[in-house]
Protein backbone atom coordinates (compact mmCIF):
# COMPACT_ATOMS: atom_id res chain seq x y z
CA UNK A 1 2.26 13.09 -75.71
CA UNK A 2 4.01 13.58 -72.39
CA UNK A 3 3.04 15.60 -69.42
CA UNK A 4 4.82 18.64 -67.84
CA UNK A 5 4.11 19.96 -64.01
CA UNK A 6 4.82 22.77 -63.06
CA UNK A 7 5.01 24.79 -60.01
CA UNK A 8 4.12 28.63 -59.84
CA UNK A 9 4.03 31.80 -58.03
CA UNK A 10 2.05 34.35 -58.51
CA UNK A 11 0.81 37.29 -57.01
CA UNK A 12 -2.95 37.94 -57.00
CA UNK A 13 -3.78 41.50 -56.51
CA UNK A 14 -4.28 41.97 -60.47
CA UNK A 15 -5.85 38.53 -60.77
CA UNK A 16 -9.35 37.78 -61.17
CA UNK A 17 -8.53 33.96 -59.85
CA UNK A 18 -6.66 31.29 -60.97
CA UNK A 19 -9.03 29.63 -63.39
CA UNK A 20 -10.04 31.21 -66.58
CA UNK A 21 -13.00 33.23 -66.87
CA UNK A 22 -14.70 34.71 -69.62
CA UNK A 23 -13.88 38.12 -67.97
CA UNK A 24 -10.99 38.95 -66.09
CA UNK A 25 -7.47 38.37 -65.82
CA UNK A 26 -6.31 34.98 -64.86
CA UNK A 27 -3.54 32.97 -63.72
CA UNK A 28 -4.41 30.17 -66.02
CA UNK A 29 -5.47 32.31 -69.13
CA UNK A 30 -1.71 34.30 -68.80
CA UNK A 31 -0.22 30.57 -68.82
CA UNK A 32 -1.60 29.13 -71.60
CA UNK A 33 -1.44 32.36 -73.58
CA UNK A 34 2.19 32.13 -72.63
CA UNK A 35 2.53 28.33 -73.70
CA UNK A 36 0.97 28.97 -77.06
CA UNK A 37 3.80 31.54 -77.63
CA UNK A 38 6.59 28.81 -76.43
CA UNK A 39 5.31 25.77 -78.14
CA UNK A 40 2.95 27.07 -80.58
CA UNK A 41 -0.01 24.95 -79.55
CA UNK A 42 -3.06 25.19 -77.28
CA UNK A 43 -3.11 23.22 -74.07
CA UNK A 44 -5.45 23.47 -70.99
CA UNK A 45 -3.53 23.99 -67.86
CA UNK A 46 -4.73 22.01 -64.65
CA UNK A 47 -4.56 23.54 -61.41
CA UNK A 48 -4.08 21.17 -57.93
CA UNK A 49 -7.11 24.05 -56.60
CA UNK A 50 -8.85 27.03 -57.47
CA UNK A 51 -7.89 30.36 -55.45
CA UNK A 52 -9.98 33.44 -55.76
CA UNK A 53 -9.72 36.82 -56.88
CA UNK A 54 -6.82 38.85 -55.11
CA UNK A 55 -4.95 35.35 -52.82
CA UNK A 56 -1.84 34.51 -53.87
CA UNK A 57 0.53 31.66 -54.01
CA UNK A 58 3.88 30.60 -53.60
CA UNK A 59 3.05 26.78 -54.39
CA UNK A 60 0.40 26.33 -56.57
CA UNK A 61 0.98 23.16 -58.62
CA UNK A 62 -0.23 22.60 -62.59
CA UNK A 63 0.17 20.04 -65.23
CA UNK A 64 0.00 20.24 -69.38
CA UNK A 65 -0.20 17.59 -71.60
CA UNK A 66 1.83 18.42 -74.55
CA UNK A 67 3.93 16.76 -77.21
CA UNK A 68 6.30 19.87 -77.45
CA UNK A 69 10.19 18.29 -76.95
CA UNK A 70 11.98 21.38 -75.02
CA UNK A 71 13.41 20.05 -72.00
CA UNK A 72 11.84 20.61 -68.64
CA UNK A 73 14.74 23.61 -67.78
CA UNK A 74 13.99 25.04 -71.13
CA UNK A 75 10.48 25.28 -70.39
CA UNK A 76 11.00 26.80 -67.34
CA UNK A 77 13.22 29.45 -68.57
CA UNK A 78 11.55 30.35 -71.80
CA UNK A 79 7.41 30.54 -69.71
CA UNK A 80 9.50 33.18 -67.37
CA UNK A 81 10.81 35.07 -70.22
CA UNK A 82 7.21 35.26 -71.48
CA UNK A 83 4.92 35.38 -68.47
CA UNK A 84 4.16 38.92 -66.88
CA UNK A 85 6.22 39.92 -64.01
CA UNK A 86 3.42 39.00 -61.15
CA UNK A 87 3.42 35.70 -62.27
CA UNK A 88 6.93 32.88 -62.20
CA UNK A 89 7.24 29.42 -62.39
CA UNK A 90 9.54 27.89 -59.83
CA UNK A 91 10.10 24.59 -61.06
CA UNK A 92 8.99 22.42 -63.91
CA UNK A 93 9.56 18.83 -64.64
CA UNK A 94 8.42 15.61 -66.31
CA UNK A 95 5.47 13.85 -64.27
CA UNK A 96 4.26 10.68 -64.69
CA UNK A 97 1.56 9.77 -67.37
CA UNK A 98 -0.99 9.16 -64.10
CA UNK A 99 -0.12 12.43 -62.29
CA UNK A 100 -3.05 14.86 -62.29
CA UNK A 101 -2.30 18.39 -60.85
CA UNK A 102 -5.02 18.52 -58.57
CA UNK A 103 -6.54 14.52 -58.15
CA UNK A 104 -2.67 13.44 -57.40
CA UNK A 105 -2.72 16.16 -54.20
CA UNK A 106 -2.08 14.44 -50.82
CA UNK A 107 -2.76 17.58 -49.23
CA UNK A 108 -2.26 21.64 -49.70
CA UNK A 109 -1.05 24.09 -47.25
CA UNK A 110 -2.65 27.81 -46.62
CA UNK A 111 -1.45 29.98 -44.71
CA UNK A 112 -3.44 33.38 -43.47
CA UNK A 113 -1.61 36.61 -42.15
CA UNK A 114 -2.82 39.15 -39.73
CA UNK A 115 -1.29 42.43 -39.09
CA UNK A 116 -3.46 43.45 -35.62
CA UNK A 117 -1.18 46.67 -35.44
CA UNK A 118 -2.49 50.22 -34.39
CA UNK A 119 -0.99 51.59 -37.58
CA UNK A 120 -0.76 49.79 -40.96
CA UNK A 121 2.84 49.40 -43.30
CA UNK A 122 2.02 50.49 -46.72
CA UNK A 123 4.24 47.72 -47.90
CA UNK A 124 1.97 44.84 -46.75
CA UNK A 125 -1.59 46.19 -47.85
CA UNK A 126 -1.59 43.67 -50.71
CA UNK A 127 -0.55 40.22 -48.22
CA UNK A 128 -1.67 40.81 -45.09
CA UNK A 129 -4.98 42.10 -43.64
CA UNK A 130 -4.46 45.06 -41.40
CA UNK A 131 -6.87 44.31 -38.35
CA UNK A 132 -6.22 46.77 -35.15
CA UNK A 133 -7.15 44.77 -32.29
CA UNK A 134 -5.86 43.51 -29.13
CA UNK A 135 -5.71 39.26 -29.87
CA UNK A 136 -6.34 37.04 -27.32
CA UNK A 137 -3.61 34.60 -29.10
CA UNK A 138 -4.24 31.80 -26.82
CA UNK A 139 -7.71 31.47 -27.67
CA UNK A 140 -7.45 31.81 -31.26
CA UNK A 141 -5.05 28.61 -31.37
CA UNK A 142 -7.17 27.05 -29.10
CA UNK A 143 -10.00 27.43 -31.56
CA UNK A 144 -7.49 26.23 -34.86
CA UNK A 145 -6.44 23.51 -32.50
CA UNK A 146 -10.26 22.29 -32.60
CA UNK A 147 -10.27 21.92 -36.09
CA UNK A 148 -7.75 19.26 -36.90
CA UNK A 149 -8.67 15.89 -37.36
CA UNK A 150 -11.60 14.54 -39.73
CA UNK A 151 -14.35 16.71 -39.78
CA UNK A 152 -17.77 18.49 -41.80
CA UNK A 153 -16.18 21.59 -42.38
CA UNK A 154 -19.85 23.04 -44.09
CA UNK A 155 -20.32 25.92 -41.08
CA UNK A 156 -16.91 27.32 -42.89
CA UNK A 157 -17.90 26.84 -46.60
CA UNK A 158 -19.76 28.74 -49.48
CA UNK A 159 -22.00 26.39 -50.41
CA UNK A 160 -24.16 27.67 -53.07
CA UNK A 161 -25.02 25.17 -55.57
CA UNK A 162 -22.27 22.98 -54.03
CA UNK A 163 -23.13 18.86 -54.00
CA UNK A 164 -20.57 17.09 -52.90
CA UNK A 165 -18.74 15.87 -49.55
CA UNK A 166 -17.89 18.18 -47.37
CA UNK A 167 -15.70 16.78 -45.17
CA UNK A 168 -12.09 17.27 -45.01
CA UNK A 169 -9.11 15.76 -43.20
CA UNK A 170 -7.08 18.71 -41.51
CA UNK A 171 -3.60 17.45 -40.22
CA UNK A 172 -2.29 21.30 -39.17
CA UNK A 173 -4.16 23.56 -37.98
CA UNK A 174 -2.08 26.18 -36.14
CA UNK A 175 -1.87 30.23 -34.78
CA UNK A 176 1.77 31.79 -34.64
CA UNK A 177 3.81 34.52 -34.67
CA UNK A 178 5.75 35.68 -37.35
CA UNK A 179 7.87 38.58 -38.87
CA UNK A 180 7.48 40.06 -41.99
CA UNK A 181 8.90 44.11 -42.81
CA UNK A 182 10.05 44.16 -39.49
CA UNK A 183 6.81 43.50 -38.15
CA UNK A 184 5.20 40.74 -35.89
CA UNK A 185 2.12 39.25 -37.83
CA UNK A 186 -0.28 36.29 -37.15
CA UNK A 187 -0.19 33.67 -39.15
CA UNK A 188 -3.15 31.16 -39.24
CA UNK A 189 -1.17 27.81 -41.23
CA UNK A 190 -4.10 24.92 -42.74
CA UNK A 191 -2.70 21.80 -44.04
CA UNK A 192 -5.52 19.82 -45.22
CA UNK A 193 -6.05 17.14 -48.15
CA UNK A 194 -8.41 19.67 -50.04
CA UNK A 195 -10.40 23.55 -49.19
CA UNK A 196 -14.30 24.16 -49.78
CA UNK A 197 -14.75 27.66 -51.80
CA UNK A 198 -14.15 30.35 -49.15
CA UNK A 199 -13.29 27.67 -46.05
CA UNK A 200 -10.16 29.28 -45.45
CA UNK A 201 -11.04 32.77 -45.26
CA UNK A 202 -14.11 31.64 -43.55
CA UNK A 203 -12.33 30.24 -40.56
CA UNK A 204 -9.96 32.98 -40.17
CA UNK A 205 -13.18 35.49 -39.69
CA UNK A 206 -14.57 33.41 -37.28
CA UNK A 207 -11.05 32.73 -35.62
CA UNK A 208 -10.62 36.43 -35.37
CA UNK A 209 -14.39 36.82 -33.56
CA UNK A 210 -12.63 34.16 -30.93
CA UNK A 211 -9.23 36.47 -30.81
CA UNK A 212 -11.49 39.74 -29.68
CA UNK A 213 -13.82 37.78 -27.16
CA UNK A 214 -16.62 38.54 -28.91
CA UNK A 215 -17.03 34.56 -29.38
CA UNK A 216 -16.06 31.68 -26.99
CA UNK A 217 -13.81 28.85 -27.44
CA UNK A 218 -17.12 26.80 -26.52
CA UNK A 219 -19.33 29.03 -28.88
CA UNK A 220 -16.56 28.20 -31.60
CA UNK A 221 -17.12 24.45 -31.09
CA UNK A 222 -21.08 24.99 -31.38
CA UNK A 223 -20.71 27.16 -34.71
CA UNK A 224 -18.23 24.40 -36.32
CA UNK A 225 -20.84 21.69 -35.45
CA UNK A 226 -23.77 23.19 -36.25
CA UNK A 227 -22.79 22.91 -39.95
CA UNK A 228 -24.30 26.38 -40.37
CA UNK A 229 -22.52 29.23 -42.32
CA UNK A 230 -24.89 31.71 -41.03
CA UNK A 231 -23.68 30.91 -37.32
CA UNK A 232 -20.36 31.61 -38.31
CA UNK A 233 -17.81 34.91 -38.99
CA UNK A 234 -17.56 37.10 -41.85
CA UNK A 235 -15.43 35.94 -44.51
CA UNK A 236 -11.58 36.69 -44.59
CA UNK A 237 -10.34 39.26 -46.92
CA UNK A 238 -8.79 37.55 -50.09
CA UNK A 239 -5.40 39.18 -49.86
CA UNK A 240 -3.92 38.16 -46.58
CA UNK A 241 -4.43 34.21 -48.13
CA UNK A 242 -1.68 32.61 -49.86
CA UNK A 243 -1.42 29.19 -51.22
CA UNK A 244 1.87 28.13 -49.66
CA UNK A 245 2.98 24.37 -51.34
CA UNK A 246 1.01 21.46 -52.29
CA UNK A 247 1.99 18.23 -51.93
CA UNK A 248 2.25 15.03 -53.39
CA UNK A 249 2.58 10.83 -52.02
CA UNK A 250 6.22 10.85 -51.95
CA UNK A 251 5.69 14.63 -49.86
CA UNK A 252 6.15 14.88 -46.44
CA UNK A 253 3.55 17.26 -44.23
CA UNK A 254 4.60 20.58 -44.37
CA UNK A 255 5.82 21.82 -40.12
CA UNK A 256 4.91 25.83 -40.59
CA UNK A 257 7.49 27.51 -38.17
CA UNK A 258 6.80 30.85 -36.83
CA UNK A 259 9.12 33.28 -34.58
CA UNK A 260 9.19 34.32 -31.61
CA UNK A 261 8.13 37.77 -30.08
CA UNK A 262 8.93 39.18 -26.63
CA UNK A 263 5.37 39.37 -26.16
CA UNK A 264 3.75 36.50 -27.37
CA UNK A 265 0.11 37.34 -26.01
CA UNK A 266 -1.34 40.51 -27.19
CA UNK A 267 -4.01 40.53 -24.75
CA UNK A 268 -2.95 44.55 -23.24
């Protein structure tokens, strides 16, 4: 028996989620179905965290115990011959016996995009949500700026039969500028050692409240520790999320890097 990571891209508009469900189209259903085909046996794929119906990823991590002897390239090469064409894997290799996909994680970067343009580009409906406003950008990453550190991150979390902890350690937590079609978007970048279902999009809603001035940078701090969900924004649409990298001990933090614009404020 040995154990195989992987690392995958996919693209989630025709996904119900990542895990398998007993309805829907998943990322982990269309990789074991492909793995059965390569190695003729049936495996369980592990995922380093769950991501919802329509968010995507570019760094989603998984691992497969497997006694099948193709080499780690072969694997690679033969699961991208097989998988559909919304779906890759990037790399694959030989872990250790103790690595575990997701309980190995150090941490796992997100990273949100915002198109606040008048007029939306057909080209980006699928990755970016199209928001026409005028952003007070300052405030917004003064708000994200709040949020790193060690907190109780339950005002921006679905918590619906949900027991456990929920505090997180965030070490980024940043608002930039970057370009994407020609076009300047926001980008809201989390690094954090692990996501409560829906905190992401959560704190981008609330974030975006902040960016119009229909919430304070003060009223942000009161909604984040009140540990109330009702107190905060509306929840994110799922396709402007993508899970960018996770990472591992020997990992360093990931340093998103935006670009510049001539206008770096939006605020008229």
């Amino acid at each position: 028996m040995r154990k195989v990571a992987l690392r995958l891209a996919y693209d989630g508009t025709r996904f119900a989620g990542s895990q398998w469900q007993r309805t829907g189209r998943t990322v982990q259903a269309e990789l074991e179905l492909a793995w059965m085909r390569l190695a003729q046996e049936r495996v369980r794929a592990t995922f380093a965290g769950r991501t919802d119906a329509g968010v995507h990823a570019q760094g989603q991590v998984a691992h497969i115990e497997t006694i099948t002897s193709h080499p780690a390239e072969t694997i690679q090469r033969a699961l991208n011959a097989l998988l559909p064409e919304d779906l890759v894997v990037l790399a694959a290799w030989d872990a250790e016996p103790d690595f575990h996909a997701r309980f190995s994680a150090r941490w796992r970067y997100y990273r949100y995009l915002i198109d606040p343009e008048r007029v939306p580009l057909p080209q980006l409906r699928h990755y970016v949500l199209h928001h026409p406003a005028t952003l007070d950008v300052a405030a917004m990453q003064a708000a994200l700026q709040v949020l790193e550190g060690e907190h109780d991150f339950a005002a921006f979390a679905a918590l619906h039969g949900y027991t456990g902890s929920t505090i997180r350690h965030c070490w980024r937590s940043t608002g930039q500028w970057v370009t994407g079609y020609g076009r300047n978007l926001f980008a809201v970048d989390f690094v954090a050692n692990g996501f409560l279902r829906h905190m992401m999009r959560n704190i981008v809603g609330t974030v975006l409240l902040v960016g119009r001035q229909h919430l304070t940078l003060s009223g942000f701090e009161q909604v984040f520790q009140s540990r109330d969900r009702q107190r905060a924004g509306p929840t994110a649409a799922a396709h402007g999320l993508t899970l960018m990298a996770v990472g591992y001990a020997h990992e360093a933090l990931p340093n998103p890097v935006g670009a510049e614009l001539a206008h770096p404020d939006r605020r008229g």
